[in-house]
C-alpha atoms as a PDB file:
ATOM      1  CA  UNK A   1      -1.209-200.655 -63.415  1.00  0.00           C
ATOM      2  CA  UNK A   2      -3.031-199.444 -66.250  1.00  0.00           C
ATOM      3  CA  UNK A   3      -0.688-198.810 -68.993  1.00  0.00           C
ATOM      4  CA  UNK A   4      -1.940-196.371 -72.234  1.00  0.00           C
ATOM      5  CA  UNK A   5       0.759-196.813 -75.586  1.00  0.00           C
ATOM      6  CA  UNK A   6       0.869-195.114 -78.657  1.00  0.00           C
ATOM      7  CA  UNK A   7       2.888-196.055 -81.448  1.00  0.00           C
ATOM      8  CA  UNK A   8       4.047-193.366 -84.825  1.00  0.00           C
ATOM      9  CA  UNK A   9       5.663-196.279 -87.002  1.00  0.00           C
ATOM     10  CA  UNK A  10       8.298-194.716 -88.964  1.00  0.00           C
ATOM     11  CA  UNK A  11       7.902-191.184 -87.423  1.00  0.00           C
ATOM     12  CA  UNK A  12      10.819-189.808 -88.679  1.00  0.00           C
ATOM     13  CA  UNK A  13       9.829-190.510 -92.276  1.00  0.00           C
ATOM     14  CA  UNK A  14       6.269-188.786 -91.501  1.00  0.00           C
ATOM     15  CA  UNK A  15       7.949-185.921 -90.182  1.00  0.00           C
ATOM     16  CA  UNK A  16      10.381-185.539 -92.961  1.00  0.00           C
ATOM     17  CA  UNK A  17       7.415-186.059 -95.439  1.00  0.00           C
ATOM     18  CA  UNK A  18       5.394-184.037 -93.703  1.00  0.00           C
ATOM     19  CA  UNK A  19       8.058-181.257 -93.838  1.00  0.00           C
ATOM     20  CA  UNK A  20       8.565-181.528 -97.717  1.00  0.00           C
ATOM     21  CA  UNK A  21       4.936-181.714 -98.066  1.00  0.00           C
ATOM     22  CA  UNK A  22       4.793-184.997-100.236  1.00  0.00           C
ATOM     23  CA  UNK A  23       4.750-188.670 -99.349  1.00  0.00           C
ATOM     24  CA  UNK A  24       7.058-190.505-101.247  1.00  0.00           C
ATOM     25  CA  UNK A  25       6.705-194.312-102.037  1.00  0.00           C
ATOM     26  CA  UNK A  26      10.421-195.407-102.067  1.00  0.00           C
ATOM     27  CA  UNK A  27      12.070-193.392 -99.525  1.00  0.00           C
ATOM     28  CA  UNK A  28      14.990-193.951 -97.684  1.00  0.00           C
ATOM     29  CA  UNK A  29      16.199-191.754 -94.768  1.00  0.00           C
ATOM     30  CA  UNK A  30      19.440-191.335 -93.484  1.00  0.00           C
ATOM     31  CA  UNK A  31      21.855-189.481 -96.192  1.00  0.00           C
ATOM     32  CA  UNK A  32      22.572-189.637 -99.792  1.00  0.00           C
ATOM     33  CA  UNK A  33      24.034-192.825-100.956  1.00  0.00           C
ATOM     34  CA  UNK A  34      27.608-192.227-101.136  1.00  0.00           C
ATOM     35  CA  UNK A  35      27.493-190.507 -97.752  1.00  0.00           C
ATOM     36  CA  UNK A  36      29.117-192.417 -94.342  1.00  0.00           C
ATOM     37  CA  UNK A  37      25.996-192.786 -92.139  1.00  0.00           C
ATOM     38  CA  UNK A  38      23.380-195.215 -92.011  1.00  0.00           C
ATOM     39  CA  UNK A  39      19.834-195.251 -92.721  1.00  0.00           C
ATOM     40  CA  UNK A  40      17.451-193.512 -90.031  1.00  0.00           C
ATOM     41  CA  UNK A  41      14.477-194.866 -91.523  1.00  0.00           C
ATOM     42  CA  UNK A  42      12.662-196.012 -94.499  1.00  0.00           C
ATOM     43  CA  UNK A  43       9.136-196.587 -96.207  1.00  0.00           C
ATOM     44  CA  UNK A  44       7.101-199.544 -96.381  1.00  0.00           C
ATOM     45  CA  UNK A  45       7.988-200.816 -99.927  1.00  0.00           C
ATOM     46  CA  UNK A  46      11.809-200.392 -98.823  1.00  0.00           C
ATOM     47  CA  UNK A  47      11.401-202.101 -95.875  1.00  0.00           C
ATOM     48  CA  UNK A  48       9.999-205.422 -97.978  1.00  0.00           C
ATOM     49  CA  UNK A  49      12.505-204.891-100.328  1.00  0.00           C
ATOM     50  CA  UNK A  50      15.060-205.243 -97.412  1.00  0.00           C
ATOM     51  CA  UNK A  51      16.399-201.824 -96.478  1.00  0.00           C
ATOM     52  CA  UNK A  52      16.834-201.894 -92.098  1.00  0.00           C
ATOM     53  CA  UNK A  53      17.585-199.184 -89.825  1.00  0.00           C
ATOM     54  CA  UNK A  54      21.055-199.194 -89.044  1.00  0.00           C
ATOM     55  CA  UNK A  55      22.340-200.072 -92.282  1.00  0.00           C
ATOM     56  CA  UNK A  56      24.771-198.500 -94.360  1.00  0.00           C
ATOM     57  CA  UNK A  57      23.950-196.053 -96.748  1.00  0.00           C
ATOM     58  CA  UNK A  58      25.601-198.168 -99.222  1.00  0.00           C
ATOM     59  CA  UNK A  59      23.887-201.265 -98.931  1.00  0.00           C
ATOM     60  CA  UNK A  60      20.468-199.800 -98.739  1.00  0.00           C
ATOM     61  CA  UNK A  61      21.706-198.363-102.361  1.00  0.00           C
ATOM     62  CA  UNK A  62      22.154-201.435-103.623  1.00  0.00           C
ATOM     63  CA  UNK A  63      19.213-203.007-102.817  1.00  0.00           C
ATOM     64  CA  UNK A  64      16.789-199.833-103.958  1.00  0.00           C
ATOM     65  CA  UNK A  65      19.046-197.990-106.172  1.00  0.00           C
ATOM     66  CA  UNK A  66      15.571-196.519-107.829  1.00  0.00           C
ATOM     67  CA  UNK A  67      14.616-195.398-103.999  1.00  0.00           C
ATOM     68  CA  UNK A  68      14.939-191.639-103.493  1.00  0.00           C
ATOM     69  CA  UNK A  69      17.716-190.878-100.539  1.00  0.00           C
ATOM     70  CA  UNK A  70      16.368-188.219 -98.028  1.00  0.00           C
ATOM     71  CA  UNK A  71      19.150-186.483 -96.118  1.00  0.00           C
ATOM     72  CA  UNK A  72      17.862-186.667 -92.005  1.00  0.00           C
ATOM     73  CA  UNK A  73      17.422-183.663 -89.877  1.00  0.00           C
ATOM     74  CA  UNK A  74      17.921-185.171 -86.729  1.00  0.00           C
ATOM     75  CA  UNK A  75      17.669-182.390 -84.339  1.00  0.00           C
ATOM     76  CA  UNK A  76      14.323-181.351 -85.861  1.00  0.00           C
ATOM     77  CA  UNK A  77      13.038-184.734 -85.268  1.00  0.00           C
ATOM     78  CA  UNK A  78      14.446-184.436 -81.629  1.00  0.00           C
ATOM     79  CA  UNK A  79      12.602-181.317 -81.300  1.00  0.00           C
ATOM     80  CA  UNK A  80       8.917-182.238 -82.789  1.00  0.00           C
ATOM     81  CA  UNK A  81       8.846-185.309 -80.575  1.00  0.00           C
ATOM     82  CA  UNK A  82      10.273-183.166 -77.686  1.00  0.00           C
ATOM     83  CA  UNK A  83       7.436-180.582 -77.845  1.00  0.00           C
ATOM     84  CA  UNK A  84       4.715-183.886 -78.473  1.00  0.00           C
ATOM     85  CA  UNK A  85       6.168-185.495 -75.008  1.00  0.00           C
ATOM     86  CA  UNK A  86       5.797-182.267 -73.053  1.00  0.00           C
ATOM     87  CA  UNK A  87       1.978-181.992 -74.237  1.00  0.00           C
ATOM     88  CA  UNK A  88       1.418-185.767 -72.770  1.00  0.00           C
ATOM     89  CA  UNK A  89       2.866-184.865 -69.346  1.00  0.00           C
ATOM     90  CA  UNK A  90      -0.015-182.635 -69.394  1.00  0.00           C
ATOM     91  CA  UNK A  91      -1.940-185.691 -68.520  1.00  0.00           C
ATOM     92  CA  UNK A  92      -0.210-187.670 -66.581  1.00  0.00           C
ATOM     93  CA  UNK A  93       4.197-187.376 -64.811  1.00  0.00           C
ATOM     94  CA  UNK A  94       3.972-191.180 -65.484  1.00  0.00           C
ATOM     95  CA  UNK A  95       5.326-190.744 -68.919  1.00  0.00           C
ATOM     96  CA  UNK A  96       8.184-193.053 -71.246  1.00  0.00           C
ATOM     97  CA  UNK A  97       9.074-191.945 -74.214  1.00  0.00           C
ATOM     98  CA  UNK A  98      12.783-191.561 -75.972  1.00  0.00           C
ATOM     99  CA  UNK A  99      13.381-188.382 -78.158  1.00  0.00           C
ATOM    100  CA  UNK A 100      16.849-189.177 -79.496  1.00  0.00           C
ATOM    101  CA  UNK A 101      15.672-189.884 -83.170  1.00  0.00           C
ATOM    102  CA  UNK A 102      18.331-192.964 -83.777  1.00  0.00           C
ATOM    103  CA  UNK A 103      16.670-194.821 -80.213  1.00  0.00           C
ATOM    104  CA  UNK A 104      14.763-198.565 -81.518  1.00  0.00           C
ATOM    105  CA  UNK A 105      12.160-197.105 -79.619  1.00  0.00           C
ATOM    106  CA  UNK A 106      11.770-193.694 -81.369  1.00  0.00           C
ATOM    107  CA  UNK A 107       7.685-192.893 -81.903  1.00  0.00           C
ATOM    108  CA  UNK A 108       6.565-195.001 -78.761  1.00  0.00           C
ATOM    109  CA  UNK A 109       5.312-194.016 -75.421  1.00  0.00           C
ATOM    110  CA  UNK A 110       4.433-195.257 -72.860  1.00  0.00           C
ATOM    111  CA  UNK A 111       1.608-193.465 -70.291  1.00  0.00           C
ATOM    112  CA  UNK A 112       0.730-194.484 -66.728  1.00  0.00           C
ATOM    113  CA  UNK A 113      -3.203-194.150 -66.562  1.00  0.00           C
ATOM    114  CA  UNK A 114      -4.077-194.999 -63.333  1.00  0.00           C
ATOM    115  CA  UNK A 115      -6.819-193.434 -61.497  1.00  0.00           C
ATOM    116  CA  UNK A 116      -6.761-190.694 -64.334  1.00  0.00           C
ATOM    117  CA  UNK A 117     -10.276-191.137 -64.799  1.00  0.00           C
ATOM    118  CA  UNK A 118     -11.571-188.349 -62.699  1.00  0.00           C
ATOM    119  CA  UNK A 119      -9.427-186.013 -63.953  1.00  0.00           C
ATOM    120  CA  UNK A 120      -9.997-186.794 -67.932  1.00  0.00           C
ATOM    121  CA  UNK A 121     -12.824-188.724 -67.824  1.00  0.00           C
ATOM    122  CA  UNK A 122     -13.021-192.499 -68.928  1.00  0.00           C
ATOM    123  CA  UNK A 123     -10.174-194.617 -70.929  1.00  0.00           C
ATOM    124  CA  UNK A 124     -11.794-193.589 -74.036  1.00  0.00           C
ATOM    125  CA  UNK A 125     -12.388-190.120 -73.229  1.00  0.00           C
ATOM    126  CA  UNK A 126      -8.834-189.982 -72.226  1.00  0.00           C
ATOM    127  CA  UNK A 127      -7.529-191.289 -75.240  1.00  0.00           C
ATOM    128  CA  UNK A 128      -9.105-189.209 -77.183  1.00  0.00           C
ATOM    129  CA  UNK A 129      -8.188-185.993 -75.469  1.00  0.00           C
ATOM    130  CA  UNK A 130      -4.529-187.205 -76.118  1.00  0.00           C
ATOM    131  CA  UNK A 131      -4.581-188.064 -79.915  1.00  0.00           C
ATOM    132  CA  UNK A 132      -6.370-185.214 -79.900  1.00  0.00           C
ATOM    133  CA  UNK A 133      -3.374-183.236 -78.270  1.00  0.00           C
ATOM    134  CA  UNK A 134      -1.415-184.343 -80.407  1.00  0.00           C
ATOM    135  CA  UNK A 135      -2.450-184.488 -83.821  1.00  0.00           C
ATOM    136  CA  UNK A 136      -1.336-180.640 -84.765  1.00  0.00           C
ATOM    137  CA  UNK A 137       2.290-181.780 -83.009  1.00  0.00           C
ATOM    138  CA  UNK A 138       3.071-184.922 -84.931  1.00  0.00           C
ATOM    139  CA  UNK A 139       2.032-186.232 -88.839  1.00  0.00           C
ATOM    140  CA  UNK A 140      -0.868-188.783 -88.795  1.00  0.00           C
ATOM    141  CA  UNK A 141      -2.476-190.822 -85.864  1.00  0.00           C
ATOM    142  CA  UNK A 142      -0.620-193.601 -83.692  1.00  0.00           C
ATOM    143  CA  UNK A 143      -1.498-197.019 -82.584  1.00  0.00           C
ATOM    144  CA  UNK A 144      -3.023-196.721 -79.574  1.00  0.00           C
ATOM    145  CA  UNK A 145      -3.686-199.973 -77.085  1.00  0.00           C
ATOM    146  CA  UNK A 146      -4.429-199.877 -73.896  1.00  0.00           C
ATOM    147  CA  UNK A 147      -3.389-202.877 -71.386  1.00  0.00           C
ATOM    148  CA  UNK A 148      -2.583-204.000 -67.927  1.00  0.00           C
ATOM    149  CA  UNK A 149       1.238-204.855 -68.970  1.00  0.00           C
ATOM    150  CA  UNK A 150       3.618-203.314 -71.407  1.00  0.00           C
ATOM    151  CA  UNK A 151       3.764-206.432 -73.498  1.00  0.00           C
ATOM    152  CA  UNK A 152      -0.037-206.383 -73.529  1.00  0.00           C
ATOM    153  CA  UNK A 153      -0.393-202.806 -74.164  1.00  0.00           C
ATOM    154  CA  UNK A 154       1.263-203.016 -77.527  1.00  0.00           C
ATOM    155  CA  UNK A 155      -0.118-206.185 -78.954  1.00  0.00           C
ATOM    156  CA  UNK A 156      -3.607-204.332 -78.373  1.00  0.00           C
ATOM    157  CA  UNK A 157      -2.340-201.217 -80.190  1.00  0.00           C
ATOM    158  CA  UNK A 158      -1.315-203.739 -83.291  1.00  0.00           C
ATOM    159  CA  UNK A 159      -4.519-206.074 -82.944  1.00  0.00           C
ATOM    160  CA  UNK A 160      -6.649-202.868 -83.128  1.00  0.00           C
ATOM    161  CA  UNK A 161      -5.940-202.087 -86.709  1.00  0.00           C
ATOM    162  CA  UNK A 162      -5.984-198.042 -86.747  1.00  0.00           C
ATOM    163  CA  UNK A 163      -8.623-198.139 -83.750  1.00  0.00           C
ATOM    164  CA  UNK A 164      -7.660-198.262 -80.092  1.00  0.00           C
ATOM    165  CA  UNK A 165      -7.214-201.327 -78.509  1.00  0.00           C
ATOM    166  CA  UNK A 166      -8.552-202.224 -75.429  1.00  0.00           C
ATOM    167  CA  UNK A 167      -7.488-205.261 -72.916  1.00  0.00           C
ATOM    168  CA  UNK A 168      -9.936-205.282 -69.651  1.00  0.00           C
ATOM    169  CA  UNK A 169      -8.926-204.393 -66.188  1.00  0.00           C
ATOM    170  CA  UNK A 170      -7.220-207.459 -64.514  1.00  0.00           C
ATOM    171  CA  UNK A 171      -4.330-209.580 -63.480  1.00  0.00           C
ATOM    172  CA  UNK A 172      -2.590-212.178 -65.534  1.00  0.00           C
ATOM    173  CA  UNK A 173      -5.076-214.403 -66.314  1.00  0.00           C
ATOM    174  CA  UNK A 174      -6.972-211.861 -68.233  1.00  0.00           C
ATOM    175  CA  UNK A 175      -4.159-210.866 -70.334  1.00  0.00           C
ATOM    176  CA  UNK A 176      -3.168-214.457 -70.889  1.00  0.00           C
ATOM    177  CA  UNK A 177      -6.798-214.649 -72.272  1.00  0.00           C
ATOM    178  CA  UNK A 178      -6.466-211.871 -74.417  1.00  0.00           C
ATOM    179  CA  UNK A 179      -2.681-212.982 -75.916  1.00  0.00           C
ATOM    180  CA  UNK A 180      -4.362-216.550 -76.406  1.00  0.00           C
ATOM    181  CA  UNK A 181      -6.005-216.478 -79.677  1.00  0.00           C
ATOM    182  CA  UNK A 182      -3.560-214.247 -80.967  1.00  0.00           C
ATOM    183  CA  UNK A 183      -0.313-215.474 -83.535  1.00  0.00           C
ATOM    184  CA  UNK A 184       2.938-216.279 -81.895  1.00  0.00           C
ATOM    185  CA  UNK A 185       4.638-213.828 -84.408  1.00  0.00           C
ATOM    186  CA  UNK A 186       3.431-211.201 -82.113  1.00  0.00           C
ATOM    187  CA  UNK A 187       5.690-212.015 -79.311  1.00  0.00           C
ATOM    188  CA  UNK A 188       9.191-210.459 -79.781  1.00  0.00           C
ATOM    189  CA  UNK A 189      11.251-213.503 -80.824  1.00  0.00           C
ATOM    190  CA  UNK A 190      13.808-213.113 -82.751  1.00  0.00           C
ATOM    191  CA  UNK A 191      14.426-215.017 -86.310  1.00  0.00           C
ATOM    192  CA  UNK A 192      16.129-217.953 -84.688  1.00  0.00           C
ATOM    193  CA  UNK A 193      13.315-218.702 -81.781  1.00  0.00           C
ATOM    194  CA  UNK A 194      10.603-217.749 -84.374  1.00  0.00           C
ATOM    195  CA  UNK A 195      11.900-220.924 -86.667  1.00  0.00           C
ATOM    196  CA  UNK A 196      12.275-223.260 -83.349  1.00  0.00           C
ATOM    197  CA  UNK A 197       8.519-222.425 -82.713  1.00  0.00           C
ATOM    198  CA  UNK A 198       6.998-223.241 -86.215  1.00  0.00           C
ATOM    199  CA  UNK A 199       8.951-226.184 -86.274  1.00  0.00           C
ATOM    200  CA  UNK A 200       7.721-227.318 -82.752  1.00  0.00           C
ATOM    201  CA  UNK A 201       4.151-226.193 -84.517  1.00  0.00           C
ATOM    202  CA  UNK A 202       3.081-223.497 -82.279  1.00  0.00           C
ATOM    203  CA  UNK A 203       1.142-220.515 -83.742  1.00  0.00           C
ATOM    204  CA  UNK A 204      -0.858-219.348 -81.589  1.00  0.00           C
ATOM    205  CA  UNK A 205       0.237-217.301 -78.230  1.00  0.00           C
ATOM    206  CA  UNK A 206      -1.720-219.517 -75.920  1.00  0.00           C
ATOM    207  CA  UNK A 207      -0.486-222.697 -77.655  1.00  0.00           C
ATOM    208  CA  UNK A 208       3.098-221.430 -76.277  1.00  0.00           C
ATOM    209  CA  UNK A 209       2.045-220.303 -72.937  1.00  0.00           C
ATOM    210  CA  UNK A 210       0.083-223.799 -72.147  1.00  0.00           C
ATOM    211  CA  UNK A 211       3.725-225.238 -71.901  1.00  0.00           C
ATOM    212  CA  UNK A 212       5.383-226.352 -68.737  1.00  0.00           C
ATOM    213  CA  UNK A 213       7.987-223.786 -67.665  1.00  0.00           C
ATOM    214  CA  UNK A 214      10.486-226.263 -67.327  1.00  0.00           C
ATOM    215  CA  UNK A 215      10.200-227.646 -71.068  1.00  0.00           C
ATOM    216  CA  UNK A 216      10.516-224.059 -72.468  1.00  0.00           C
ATOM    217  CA  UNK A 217      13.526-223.449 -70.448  1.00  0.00           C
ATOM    218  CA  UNK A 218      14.941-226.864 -71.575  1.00  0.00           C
ATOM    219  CA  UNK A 219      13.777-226.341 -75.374  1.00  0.00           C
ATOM    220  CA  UNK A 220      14.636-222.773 -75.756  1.00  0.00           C
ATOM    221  CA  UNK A 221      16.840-221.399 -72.651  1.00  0.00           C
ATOM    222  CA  UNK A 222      15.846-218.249 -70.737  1.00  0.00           C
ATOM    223  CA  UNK A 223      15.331-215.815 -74.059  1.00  0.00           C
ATOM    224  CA  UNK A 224      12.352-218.668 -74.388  1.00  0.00           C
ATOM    225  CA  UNK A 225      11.377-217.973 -70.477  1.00  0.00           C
ATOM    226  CA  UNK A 226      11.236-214.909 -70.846  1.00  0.00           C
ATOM    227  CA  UNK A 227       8.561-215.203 -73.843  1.00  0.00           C
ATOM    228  CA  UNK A 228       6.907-217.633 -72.085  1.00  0.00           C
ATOM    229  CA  UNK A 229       6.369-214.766 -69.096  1.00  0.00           C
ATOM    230  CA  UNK A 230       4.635-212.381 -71.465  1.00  0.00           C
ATOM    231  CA  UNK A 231       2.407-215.051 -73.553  1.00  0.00           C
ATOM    232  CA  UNK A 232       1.096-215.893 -69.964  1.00  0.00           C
ATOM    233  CA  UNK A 233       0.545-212.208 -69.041  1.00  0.00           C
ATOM    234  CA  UNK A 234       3.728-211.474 -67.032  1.00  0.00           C
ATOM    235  CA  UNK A 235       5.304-208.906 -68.131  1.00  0.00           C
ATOM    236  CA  UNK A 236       7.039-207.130 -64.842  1.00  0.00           C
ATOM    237  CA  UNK A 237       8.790-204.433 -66.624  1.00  0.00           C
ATOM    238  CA  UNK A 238       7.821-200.923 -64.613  1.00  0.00           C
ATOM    239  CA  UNK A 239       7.345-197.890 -66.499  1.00  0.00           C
ATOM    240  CA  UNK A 240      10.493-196.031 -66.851  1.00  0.00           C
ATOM    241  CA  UNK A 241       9.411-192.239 -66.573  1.00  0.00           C
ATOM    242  CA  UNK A 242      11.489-189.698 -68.561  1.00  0.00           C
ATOM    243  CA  UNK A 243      12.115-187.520 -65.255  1.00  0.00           C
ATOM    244  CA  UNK A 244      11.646-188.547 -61.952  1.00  0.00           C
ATOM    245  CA  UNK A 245       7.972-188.344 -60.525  1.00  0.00           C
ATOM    246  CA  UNK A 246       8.621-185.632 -57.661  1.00  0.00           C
ATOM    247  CA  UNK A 247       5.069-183.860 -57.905  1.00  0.00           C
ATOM    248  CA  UNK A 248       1.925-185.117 -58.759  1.00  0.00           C
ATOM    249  CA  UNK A 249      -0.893-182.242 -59.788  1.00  0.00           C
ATOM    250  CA  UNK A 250      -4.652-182.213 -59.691  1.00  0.00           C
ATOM    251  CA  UNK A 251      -7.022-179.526 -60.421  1.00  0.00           C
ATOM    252  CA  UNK A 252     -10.444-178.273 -60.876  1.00  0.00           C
ATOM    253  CA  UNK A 253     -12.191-175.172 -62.488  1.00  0.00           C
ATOM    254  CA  UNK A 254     -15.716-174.987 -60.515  1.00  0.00           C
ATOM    255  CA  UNK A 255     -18.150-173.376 -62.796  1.00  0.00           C
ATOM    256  CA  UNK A 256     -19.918-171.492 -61.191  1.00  0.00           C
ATOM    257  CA  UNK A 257     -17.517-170.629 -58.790  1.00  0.00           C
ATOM    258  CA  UNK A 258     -18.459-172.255 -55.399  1.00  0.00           C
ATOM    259  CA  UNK A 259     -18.865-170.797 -52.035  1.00  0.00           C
ATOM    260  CA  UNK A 260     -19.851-173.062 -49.496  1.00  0.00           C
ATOM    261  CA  UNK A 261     -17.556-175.519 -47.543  1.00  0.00           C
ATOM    262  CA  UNK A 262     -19.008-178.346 -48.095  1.00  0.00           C
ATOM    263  CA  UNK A 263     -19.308-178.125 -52.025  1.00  0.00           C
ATOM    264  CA  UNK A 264     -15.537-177.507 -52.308  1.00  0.00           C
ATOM    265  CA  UNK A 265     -14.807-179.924 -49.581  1.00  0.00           C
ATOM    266  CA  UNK A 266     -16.520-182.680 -51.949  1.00  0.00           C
ATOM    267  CA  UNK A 267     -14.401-181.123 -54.632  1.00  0.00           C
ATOM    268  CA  UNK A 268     -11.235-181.647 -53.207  1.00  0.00           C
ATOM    269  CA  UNK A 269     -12.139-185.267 -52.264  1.00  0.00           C
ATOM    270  CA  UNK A 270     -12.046-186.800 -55.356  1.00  0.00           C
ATOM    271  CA  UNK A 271      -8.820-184.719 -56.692  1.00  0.00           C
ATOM    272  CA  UNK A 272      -7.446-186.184 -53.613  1.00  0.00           C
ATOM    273  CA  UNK A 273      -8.894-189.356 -54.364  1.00  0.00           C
ATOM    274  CA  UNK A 274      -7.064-188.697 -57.885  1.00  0.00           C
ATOM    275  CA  UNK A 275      -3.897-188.219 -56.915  1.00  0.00           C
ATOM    276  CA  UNK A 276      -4.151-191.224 -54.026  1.00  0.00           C
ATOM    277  CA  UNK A 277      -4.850-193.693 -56.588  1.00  0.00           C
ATOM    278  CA  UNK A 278      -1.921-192.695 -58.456  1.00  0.00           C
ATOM    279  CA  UNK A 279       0.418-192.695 -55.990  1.00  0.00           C
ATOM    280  CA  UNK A 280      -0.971-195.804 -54.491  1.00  0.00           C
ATOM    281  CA  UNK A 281      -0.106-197.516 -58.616  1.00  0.00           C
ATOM    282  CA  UNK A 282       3.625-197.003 -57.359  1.00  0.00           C
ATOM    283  CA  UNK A 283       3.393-198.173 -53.798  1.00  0.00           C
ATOM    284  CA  UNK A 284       4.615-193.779 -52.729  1.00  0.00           C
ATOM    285  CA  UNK A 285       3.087-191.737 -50.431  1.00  0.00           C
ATOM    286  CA  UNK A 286       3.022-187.659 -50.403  1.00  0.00           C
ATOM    287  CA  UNK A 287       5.129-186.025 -48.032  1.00  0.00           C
ATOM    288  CA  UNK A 288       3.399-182.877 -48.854  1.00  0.00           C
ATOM    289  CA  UNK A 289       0.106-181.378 -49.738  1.00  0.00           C
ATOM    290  CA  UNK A 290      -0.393-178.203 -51.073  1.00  0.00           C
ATOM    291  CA  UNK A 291      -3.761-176.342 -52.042  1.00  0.00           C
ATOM    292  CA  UNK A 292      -3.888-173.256 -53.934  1.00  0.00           C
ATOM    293  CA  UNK A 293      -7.522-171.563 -54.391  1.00  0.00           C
ATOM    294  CA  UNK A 294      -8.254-168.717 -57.213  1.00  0.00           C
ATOM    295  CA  UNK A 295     -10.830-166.199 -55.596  1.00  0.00           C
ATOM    296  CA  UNK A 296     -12.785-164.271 -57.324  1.00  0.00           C
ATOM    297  CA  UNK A 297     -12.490-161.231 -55.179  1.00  0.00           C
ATOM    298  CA  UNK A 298      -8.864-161.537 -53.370  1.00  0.00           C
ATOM    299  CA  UNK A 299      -5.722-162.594 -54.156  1.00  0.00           C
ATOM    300  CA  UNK A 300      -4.867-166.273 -54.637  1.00  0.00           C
ATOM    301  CA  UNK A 301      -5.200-168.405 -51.656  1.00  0.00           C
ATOM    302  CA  UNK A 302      -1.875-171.182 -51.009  1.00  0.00           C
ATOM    303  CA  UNK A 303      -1.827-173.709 -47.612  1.00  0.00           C
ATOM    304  CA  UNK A 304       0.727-175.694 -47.449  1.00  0.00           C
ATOM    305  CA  UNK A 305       0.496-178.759 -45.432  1.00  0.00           C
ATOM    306  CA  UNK A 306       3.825-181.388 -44.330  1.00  0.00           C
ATOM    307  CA  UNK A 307       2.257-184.947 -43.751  1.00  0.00           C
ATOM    308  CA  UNK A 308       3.973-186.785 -40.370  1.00  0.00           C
ATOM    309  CA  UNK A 309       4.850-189.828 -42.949  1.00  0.00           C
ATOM    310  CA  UNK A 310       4.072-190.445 -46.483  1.00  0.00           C
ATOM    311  CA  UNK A 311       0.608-191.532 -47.119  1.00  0.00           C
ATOM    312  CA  UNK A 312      -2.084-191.941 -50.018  1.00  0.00           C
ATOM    313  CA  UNK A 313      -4.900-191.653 -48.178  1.00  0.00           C
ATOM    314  CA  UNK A 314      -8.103-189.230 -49.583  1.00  0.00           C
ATOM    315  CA  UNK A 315      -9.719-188.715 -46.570  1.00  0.00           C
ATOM    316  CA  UNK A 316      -6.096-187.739 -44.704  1.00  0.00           C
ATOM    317  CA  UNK A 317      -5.128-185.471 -47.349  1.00  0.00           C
END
């Protein structure tokens, strides 16, 4: 499945910033520094000076007493990333994303793009219809990468350097290609694993996956297997969607209005064909099929149609 990710690093800082209307170079966000809570989020330079999410007020103080302390306005972050997630399932039900502002995973999302090209056009054309979306919603553009696995998705995001990345339609051997060249530091080791690898001298991604299963379970246990699954292009996490995918939607505006059979028949092929392809991505069927026609001279036109078993078939529907 054909996975589409963007990435806002440090959102709620751009939000907050965007909000007071002037980047600031040391910022930390979360509370003054006497307060009880712990930091939301920070800039750059306080990241490399050592400030974390999660950590106390306090300690963040200490090491950037000089930083400026930003108190966090949670629920407004909530909201702006609420409003930018209801704008992407525009596009597509297949949608991830977490709103709660204090979530690891805050600013990414995660877009099932199957078969969306008849409805939006090409990968790139669909991209760029949804940063496009989105960029009077949320401050600045994302990473955006485009992959065949999660994993691979967001390592193309990250390789493409402020442009969209790209990884081309295929199983696991292409993505293993891909992931090859690339530095090990990519894959999401933590600090313990990352020393083990440099001192077993691997750097590169492919120089990791070329190792026999067994020897990466022996050397580093299953947190190691588990790497060694997504430097070879197997990353079997599923999309988690943010509500459950109960309706899938296709539509058309025919300029100039059509009024022979066979034109609208051809028509409602490929939106057929659309939605087929993505229900096919999640081995489901439809149940139910429902057409609804806007007529230029009579009221609008609804048939409703119950399917004797589920199926994801154009020509049936």
């Amino acid at each position: 499945m054909r996975l589409l990710y963007l990435d806002w690093p440090h959102l709620p800082l751009r939000l907050e910033t965007a909000r007071l209307g002037a980047a600031v170079e040391l910022a930390v966000l979360g509370g003054r520094p006497w307060d009880a809570g712990d930091v939301l989020d920070c800039s750059s330079r306080a990241q490399a000076l050592g400030v974390r999410r999660g950590q106390p007020l306090g300690s963040a103080h200490n090491l950037v007493p000089e930083a400026t302390f930003i108190p966090a306005d949670r629920p407004a972050y909530r909201a702006a990333f609420e409003i930018a997630l209801e704008a992407l399932a525009d596009f597509t039900p297949a949608l991830e994303g977490e709103s709660d502002p204090d979530h690891r995973t805050f600013g990414q999302v995660f877009l099932g793009i199957e078969g969306l090209d008849r409805l939006w056009g090409d990968e790139g054309a669909l991209t760029g219809r949804v940063v496009g979306r989105l960029a009077s919603l949320l401050p600045g553009r994302p990473r955006v990468g485009i992959g065949n696995t999660r994993f691979g998705a967001q390592v193309a995001a990250i390789v493409g350097r402020g442009e969209p990345g790209t990884i081309a339609r295929g199983g696991a051997e292409t993505e293993a290609a891909y992931l090859a060249p690339l530095p090990i530091r990519l894959l999401p080791a933590d600090g313990e694993l990352r020393d083990r690898f440099r001192l077993f001298g691997l750097s590169r991604i492919g120089d990791f996956a070329a190792l026999p299963r067994s020897a990466v379970l022996a050397r580093f246990g299953t947190p190691g297997g588990d790497l060694h699954d997504l430097a070879r292009g197997l990353d079997g996490r599923p999309l988690r969607p943010r509500r459950a995918i109960e309706r899938l939607r296709a539509e058309a505006q025919l300029e100039p209005p059509v009024e022979e059979l066979g034109a609208l028949r051809f028509v409602l092929h490929n939106l057929a064909g659309v939605l087929c392809e993505q229900l096919s991505a999640r081995g489901a069927g439809a149940s139910r099929a429902t057409l609804t026609l806007e007529l230029e001279r009579a009221p609008e036109l609804r048939l409703e149609q119950a399917l004797p078993e589920p199926a994801a078939v154009p020509d049936l529907l």
